[in-house]
PDB file of N, CA and C in Angstrom:
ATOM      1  N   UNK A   1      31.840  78.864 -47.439  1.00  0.00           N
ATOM      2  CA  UNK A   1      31.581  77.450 -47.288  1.00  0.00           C
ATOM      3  C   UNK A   1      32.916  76.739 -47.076  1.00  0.00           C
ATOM      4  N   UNK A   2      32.963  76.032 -45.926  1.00  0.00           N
ATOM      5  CA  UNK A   2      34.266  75.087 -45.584  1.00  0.00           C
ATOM      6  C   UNK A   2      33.639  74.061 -46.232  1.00  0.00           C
ATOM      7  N   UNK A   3      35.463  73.296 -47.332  1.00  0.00           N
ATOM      8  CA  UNK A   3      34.694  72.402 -47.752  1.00  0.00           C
ATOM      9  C   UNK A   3      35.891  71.126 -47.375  1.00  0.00           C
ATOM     10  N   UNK A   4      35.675  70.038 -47.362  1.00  0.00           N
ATOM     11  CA  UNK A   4      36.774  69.342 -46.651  1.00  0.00           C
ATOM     12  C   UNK A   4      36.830  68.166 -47.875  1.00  0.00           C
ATOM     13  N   UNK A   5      38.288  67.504 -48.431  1.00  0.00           N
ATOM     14  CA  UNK A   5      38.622  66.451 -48.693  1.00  0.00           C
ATOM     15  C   UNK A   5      37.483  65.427 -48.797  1.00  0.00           C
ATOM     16  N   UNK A   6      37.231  64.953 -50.017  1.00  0.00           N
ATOM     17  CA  UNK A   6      36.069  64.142 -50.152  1.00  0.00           C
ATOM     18  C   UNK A   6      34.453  64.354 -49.865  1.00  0.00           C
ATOM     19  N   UNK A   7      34.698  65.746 -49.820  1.00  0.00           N
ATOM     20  CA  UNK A   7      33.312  66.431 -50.196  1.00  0.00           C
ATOM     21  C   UNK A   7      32.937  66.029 -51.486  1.00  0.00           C
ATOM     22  N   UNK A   8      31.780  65.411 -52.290  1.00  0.00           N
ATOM     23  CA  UNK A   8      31.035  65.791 -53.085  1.00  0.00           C
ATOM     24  C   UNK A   8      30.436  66.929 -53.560  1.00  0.00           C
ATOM     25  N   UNK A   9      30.499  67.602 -54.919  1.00  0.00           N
ATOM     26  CA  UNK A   9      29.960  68.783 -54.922  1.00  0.00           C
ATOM     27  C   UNK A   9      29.367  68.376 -56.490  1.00  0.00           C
ATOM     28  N   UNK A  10      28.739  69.433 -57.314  1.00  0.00           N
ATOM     29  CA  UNK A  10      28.503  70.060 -58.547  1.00  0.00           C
ATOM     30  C   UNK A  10      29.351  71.149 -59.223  1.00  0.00           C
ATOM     31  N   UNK A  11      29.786  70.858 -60.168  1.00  0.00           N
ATOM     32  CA  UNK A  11      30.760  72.242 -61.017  1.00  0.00           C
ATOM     33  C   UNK A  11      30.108  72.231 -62.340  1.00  0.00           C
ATOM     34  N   UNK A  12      30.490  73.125 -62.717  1.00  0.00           N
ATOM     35  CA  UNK A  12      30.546  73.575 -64.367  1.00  0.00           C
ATOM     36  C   UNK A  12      31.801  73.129 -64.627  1.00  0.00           C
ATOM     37  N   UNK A  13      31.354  71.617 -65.474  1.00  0.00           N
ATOM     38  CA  UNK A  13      32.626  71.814 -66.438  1.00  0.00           C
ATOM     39  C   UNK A  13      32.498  71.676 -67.896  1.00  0.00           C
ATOM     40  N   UNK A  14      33.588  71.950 -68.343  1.00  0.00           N
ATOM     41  CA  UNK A  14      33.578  72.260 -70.178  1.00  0.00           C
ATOM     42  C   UNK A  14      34.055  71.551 -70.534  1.00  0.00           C
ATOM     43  N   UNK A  15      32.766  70.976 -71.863  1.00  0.00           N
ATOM     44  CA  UNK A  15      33.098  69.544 -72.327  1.00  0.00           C
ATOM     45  C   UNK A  15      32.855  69.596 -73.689  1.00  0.00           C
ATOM     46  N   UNK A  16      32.549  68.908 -74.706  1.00  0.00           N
ATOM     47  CA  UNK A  16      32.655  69.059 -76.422  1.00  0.00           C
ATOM     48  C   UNK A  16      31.580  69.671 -76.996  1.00  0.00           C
ATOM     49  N   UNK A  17      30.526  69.270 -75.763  1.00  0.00           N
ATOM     50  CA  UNK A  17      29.117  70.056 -76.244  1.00  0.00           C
ATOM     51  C   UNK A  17      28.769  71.684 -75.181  1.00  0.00           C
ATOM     52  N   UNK A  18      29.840  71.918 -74.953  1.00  0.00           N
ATOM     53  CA  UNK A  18      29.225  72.915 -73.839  1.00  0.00           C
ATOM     54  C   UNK A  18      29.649  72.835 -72.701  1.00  0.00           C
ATOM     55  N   UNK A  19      29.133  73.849 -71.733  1.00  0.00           N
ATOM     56  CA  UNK A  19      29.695  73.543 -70.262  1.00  0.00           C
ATOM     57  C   UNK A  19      28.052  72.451 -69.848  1.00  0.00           C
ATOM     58  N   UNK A  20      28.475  71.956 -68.869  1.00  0.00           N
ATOM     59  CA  UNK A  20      27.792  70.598 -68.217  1.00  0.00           C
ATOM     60  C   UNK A  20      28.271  70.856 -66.330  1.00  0.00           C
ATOM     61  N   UNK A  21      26.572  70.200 -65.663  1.00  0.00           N
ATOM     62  CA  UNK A  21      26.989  70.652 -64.497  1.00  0.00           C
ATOM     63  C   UNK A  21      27.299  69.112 -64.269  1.00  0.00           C
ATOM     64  N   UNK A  22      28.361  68.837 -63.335  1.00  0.00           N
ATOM     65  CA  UNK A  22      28.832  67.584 -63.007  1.00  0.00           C
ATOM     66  C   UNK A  22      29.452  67.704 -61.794  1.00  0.00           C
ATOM     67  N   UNK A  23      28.958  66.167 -61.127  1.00  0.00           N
ATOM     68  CA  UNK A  23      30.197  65.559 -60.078  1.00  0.00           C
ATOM     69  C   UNK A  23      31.375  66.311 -59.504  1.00  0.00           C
ATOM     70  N   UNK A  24      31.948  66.294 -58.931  1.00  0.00           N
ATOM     71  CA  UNK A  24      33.424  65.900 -58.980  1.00  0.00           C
ATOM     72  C   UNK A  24      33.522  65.822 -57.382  1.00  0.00           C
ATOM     73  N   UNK A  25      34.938  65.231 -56.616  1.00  0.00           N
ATOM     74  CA  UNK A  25      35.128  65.439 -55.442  1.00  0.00           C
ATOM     75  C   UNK A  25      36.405  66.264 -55.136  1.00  0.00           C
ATOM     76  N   UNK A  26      36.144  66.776 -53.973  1.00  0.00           N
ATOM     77  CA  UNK A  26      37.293  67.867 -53.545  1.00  0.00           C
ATOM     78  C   UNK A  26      38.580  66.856 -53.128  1.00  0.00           C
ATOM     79  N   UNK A  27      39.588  67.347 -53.623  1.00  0.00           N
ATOM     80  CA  UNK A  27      41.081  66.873 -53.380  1.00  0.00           C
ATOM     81  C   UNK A  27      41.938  67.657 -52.510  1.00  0.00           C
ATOM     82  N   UNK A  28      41.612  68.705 -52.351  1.00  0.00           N
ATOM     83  CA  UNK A  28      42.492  69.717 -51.774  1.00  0.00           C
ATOM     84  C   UNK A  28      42.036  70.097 -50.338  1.00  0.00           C
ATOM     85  N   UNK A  29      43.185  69.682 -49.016  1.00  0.00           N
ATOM     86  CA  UNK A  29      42.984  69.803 -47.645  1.00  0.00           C
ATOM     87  C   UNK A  29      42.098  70.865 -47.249  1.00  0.00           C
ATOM     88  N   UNK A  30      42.177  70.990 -46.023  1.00  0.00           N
ATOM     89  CA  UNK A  30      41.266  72.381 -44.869  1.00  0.00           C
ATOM     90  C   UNK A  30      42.286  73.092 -45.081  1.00  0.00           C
ATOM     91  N   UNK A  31      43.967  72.700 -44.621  1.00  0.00           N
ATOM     92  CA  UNK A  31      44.868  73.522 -44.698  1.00  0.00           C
ATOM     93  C   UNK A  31      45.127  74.043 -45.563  1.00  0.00           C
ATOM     94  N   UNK A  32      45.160  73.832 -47.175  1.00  0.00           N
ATOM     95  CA  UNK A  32      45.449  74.411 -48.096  1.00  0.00           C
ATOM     96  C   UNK A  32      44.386  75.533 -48.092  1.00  0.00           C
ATOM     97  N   UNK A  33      42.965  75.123 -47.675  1.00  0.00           N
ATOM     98  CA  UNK A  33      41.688  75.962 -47.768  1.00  0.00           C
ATOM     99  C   UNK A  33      42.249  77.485 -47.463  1.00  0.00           C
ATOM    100  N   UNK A  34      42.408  77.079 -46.010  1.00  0.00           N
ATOM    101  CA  UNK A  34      43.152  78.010 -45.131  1.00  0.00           C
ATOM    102  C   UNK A  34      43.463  78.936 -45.593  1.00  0.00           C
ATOM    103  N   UNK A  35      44.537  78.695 -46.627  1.00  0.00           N
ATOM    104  CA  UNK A  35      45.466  79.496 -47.308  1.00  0.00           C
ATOM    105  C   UNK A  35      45.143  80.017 -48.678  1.00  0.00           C
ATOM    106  N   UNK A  36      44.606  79.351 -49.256  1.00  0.00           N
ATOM    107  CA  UNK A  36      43.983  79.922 -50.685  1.00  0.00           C
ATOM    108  C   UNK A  36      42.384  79.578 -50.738  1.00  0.00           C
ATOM    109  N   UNK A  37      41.851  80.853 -51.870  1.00  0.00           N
ATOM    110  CA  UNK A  37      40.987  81.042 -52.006  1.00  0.00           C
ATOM    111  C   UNK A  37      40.143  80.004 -53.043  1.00  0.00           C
ATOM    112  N   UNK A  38      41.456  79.378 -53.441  1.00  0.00           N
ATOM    113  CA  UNK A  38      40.476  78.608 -54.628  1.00  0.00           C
ATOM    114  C   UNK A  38      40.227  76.823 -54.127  1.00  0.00           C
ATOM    115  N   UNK A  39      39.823  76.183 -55.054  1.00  0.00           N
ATOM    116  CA  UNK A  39      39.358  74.461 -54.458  1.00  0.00           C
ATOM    117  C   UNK A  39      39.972  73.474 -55.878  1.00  0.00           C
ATOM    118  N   UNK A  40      40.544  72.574 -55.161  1.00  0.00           N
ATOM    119  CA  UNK A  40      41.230  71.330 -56.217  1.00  0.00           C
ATOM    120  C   UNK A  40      39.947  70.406 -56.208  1.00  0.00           C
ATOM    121  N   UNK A  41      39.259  69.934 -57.516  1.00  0.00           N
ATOM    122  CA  UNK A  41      38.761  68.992 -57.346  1.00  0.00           C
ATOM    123  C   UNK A  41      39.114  68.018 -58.462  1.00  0.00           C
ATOM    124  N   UNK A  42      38.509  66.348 -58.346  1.00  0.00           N
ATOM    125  CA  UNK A  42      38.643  65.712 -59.751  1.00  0.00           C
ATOM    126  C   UNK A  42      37.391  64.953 -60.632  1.00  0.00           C
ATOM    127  N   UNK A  43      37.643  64.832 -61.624  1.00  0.00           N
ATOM    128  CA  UNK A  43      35.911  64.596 -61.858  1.00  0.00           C
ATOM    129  C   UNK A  43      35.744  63.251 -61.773  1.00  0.00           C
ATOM    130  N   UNK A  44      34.335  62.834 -61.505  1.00  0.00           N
ATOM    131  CA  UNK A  44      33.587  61.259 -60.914  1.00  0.00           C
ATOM    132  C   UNK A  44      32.342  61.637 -62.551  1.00  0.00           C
ATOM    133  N   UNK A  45      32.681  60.452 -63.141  1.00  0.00           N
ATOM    134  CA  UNK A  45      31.560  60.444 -63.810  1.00  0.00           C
ATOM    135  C   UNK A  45      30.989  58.780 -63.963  1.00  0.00           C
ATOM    136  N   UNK A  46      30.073  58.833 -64.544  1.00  0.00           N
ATOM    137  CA  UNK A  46      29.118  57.437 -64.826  1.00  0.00           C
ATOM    138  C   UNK A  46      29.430  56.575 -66.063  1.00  0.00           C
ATOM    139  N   UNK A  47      30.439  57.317 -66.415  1.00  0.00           N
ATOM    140  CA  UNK A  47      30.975  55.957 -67.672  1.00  0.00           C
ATOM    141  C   UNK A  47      31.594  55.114 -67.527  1.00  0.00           C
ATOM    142  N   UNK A  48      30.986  53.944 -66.362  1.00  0.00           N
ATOM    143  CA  UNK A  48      32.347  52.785 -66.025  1.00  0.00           C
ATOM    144  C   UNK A  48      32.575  51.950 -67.079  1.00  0.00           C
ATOM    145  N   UNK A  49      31.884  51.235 -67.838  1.00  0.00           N
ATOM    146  CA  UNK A  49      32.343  50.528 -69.012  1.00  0.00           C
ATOM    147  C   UNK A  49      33.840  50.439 -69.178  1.00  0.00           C
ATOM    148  N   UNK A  50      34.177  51.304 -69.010  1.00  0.00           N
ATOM    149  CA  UNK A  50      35.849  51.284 -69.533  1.00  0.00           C
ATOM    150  C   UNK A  50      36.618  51.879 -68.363  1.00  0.00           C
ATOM    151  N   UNK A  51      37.294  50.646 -67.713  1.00  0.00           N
ATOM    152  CA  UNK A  51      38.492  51.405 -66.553  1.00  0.00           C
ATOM    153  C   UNK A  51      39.872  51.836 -67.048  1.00  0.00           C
ATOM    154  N   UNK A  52      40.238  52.835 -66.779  1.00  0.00           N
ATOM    155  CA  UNK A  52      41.114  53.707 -66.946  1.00  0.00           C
ATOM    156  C   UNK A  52      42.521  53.171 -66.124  1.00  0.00           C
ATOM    157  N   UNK A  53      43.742  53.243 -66.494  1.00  0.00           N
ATOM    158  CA  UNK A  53      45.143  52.792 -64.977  1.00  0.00           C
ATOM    159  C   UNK A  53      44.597  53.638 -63.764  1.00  0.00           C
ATOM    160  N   UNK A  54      43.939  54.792 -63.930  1.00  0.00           N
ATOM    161  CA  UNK A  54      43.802  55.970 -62.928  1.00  0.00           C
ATOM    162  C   UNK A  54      42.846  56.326 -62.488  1.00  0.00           C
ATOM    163  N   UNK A  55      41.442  55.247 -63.273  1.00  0.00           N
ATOM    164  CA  UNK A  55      40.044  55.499 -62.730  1.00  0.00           C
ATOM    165  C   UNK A  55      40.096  54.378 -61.405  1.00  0.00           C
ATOM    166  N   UNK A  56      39.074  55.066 -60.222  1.00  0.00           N
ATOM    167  CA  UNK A  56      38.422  54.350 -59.578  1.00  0.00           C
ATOM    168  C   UNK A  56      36.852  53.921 -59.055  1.00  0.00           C
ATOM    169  N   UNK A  57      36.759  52.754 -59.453  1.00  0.00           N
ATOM    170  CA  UNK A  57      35.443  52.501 -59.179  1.00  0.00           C
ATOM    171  C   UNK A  57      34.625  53.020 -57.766  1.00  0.00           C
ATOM    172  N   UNK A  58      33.616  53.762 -57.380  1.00  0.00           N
ATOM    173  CA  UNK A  58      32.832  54.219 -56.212  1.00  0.00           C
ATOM    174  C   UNK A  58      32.136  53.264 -56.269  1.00  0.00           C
ATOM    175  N   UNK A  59      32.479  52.144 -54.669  1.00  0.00           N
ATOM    176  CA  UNK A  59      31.568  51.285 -54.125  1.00  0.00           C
ATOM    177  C   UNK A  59      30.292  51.750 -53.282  1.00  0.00           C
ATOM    178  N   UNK A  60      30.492  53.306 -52.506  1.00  0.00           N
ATOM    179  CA  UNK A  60      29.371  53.247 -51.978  1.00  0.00           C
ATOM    180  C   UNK A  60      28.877  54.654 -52.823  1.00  0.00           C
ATOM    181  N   UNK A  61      29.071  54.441 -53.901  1.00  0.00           N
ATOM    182  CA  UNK A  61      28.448  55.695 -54.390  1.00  0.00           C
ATOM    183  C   UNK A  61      27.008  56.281 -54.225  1.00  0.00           C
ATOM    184  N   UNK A  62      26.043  55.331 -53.727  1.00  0.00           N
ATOM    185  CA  UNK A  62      24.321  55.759 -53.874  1.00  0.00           C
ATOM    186  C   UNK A  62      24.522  56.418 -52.372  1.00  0.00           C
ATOM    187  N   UNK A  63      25.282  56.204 -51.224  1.00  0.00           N
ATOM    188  CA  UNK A  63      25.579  56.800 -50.136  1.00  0.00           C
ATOM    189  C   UNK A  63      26.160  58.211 -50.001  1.00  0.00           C
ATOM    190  N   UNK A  64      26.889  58.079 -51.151  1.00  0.00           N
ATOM    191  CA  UNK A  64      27.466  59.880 -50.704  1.00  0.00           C
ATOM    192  C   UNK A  64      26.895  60.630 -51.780  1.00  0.00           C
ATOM    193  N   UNK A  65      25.337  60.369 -52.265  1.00  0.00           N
ATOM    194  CA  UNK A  65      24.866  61.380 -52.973  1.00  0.00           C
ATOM    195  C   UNK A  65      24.685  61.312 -54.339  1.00  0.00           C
ATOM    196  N   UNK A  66      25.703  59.996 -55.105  1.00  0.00           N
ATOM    197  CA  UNK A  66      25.338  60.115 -56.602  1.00  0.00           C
ATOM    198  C   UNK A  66      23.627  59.314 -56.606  1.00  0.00           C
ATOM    199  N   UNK A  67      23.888  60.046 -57.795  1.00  0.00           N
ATOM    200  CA  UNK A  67      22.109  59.190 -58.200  1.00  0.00           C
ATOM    201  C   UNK A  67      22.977  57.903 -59.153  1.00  0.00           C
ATOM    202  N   UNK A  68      23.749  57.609 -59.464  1.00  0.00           N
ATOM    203  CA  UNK A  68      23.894  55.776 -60.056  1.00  0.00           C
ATOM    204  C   UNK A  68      25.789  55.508 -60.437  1.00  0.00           C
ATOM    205  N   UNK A  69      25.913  54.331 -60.779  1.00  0.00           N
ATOM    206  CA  UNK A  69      27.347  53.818 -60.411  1.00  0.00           C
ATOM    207  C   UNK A  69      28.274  54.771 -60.588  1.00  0.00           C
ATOM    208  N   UNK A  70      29.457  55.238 -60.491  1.00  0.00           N
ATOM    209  CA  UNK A  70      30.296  56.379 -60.797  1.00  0.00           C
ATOM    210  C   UNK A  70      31.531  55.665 -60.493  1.00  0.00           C
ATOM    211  N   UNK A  71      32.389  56.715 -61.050  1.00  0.00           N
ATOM    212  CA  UNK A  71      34.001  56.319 -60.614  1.00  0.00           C
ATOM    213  C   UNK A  71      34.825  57.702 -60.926  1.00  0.00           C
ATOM    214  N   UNK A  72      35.883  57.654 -60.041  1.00  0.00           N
ATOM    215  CA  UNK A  72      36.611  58.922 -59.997  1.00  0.00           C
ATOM    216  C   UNK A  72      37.606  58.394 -60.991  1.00  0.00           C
ATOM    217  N   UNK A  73      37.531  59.664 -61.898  1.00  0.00           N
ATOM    218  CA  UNK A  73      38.387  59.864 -62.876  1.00  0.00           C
ATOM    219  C   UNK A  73      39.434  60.868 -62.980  1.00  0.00           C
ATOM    220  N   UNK A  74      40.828  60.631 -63.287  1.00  0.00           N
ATOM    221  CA  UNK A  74      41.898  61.285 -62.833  1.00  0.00           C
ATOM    222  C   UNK A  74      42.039  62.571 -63.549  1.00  0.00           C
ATOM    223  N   UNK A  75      40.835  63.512 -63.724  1.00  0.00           N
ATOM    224  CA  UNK A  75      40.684  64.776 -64.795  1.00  0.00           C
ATOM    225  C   UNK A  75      40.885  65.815 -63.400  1.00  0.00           C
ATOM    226  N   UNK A  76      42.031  66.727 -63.134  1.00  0.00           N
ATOM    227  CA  UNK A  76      41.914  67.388 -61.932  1.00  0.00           C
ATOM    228  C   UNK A  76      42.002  68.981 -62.367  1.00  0.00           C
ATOM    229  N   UNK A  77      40.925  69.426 -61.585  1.00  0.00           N
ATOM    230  CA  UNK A  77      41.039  70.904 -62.179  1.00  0.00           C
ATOM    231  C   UNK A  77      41.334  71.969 -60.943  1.00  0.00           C
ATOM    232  N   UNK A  78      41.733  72.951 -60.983  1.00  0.00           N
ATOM    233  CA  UNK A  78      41.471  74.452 -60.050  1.00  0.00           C
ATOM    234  C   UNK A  78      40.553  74.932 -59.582  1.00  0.00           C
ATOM    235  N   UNK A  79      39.677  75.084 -59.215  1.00  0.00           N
ATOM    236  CA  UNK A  79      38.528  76.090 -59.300  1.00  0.00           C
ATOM    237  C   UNK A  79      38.576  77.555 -59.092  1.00  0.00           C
ATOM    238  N   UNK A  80      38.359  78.233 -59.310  1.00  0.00           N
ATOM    239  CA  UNK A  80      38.498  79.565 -58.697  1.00  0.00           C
ATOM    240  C   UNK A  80      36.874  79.967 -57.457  1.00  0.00           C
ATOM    241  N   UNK A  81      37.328  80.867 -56.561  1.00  0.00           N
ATOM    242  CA  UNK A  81      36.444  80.589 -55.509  1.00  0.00           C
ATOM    243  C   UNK A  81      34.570  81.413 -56.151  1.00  0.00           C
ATOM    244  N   UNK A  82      35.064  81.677 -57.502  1.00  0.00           N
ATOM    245  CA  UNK A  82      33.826  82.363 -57.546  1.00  0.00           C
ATOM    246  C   UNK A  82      32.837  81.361 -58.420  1.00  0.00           C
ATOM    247  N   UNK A  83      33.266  79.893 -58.429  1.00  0.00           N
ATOM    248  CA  UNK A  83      32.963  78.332 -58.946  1.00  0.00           C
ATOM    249  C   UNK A  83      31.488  78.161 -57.573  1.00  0.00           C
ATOM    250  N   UNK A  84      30.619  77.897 -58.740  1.00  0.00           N
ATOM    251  CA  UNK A  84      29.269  77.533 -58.288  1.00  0.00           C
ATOM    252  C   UNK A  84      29.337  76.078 -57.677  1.00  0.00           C
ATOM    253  N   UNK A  85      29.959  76.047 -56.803  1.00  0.00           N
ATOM    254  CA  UNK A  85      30.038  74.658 -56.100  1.00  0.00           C
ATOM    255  C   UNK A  85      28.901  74.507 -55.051  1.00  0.00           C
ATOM    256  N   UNK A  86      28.555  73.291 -55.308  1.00  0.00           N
ATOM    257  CA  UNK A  86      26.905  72.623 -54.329  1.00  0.00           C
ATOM    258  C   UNK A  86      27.565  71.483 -53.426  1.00  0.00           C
ATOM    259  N   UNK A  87      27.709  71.015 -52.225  1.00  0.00           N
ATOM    260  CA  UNK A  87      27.482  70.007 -52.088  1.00  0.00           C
ATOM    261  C   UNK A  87      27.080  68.811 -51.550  1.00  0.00           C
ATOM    262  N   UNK A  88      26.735  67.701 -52.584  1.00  0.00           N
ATOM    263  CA  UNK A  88      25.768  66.696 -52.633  1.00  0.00           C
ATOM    264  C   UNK A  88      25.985  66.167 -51.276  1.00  0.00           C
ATOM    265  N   UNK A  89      27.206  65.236 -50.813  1.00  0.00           N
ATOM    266  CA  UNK A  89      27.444  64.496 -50.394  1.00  0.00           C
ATOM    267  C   UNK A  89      29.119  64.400 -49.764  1.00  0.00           C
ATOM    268  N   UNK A  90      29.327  63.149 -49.423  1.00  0.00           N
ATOM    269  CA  UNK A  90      31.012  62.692 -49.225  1.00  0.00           C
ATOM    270  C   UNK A  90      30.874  61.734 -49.278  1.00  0.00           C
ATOM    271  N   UNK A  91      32.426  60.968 -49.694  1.00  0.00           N
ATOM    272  CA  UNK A  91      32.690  60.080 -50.218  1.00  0.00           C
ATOM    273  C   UNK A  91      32.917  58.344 -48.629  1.00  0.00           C
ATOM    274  N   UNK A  92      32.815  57.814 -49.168  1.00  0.00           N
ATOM    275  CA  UNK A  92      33.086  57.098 -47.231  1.00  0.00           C
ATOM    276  C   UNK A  92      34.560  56.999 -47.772  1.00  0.00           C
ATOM    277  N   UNK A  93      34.946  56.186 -46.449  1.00  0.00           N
ATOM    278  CA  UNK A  93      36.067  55.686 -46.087  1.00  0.00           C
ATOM    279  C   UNK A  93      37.149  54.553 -47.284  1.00  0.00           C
ATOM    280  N   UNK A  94      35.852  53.417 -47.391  1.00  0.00           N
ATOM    281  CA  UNK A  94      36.356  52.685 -48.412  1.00  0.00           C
ATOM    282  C   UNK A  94      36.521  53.441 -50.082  1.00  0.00           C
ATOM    283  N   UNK A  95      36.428  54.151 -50.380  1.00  0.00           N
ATOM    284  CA  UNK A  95      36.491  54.788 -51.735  1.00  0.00           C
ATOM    285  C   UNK A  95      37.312  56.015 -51.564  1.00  0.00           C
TER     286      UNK A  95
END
């Protein structure tokens, strides 16, 4: 699966109660793809209540696939390529 910069996907990530399937969007180029096997992404979750210096609010979020408000949050992980990645959507232009 080619996955490009601002792809939307699903991961497993590990959180206080367990692993949880969640959000996140891809950060890491075609070119890097290219070259390694694994995927940079960062996580988007639904707790806007509280903005972060490093969170950003998703204006067209119901467009690239979330089901309700979200914002990218500056949590960035590795994946390794054998990461059950799905994905939903992409992000537009303005976000």
């Amino acid at each position: 699966m080619m996955l490009c910069p601002g792809d939307l996907v699903t991961v497993d990530f590990p959180g206080v109660t367990g692993v949880k399937r969640r959000p996140a969007v891809v950060l890491s180029s075609e070119t890097y793809h290219s070259l390694r096997p694994d995927v940079i992404v960062g996580l988007i979750t639904t707790q806007t209540r509280v903005l972060g210096v490093t969170d950003c609010e998703l204006q067209d979020w119901a467009s690239a696939g979330l089901r309700s408000a979200s914002m990218f949050r500056c949590f960035i992980v590795t994946l390794p390529p054998s990461a059950n990645l799905v994905v939903i959507g992409h992000l537009s232009e303005r976000d």
